[in-house]
Protein backbone atom coordinates (compact mmCIF):
# COMPACT_ATOMS: atom_id res chain seq x y z
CA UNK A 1 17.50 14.28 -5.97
CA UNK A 2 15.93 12.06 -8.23
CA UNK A 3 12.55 12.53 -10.08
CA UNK A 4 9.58 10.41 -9.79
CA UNK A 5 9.69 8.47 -13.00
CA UNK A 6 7.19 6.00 -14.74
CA UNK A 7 9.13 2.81 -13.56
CA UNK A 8 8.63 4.33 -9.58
CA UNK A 9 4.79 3.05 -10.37
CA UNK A 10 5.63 -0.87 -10.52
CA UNK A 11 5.68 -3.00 -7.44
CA UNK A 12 9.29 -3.18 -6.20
CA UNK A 13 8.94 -6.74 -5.16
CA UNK A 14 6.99 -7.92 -7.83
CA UNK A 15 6.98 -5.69 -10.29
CA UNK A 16 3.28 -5.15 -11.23
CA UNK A 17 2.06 -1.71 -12.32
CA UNK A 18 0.36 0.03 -9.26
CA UNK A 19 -2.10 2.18 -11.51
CA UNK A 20 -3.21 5.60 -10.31
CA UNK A 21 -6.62 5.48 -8.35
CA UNK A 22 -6.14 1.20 -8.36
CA UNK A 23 -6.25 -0.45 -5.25
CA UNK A 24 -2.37 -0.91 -5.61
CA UNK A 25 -2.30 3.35 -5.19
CA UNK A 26 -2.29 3.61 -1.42
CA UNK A 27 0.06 5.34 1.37
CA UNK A 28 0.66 3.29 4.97
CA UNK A 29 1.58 5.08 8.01
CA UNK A 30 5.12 5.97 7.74
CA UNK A 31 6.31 3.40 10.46
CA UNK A 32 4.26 0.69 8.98
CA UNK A 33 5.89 1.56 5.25
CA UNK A 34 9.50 1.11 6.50
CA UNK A 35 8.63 -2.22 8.38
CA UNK A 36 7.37 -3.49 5.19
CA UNK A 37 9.69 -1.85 2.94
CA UNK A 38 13.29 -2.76 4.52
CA UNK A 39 13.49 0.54 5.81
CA UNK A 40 13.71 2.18 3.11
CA UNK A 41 11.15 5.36 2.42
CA UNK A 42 11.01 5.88 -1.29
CA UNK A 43 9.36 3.61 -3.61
CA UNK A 44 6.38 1.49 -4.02
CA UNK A 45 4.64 -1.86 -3.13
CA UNK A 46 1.22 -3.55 -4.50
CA UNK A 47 -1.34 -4.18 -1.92
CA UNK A 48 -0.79 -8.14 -2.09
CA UNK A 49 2.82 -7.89 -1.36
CA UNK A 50 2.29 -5.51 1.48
CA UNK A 51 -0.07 -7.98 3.02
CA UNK A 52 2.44 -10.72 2.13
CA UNK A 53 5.52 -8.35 4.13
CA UNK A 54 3.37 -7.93 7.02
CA UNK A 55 2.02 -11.13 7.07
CA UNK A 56 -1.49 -10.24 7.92
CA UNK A 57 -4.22 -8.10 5.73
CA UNK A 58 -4.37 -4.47 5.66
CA UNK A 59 -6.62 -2.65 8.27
CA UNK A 60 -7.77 1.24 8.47
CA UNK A 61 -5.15 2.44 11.27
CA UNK A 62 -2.33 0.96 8.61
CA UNK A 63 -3.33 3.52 6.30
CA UNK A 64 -2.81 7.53 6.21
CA UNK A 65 -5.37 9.91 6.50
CA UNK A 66 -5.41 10.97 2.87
CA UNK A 67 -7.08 11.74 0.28
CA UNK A 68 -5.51 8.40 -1.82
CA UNK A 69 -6.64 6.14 0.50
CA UNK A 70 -10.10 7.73 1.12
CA UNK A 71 -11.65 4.51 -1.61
CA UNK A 72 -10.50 2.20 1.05
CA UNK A 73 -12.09 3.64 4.01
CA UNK A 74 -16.10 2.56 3.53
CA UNK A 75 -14.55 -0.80 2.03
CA UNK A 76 -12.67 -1.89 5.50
CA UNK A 77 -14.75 -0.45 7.99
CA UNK A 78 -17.37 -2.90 6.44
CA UNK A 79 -15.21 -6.22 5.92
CA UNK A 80 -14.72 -8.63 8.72
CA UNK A 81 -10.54 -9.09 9.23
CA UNK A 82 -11.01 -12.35 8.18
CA UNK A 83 -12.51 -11.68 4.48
CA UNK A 84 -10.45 -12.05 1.24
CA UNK A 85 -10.20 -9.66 -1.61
């Protein structure tokens, strides 16, 4: 099995560096994260090209209940669906 390298942290689409503890360092619910991903579970995807796969913005029941995503939690309960970043 392979390791989690340094080039696993850039956007697989397109290619920016999804820094630890950015707003690019995020886990979706496993169903959502194959939709978006080709079906494919390993690997990685900035926030802007997620929202570009599903064609919509992120909400709170995309994301998992962990700790990683915990920043976002305050932040979307408070933004109307309709608000850009």
């Amino acid at each position: 099995m392979e390791e989690w390298g340094e080039s696993d942290k850039s956007c697989g689409r397109c290619y920016k560096e999804c820094l630890a503890g950015s707003r690019d360092d995020f886990m979706l619910e496993d169903k959502l994260w194959l939709k978006v991903n080709g079906g494919v579970s390993k690997g990685k995807l900035c926030y802007d090209c997620v929202e570009i796969g599903l064609g919509r913005e992120l909400t709170m029941s995309d994301l998992k209940d962990v700790s990683v995503n915990y920043k976002f939690f305050d932040v979307l309960k408070e933004i109307p669906s309709n608000h850009d970043f």
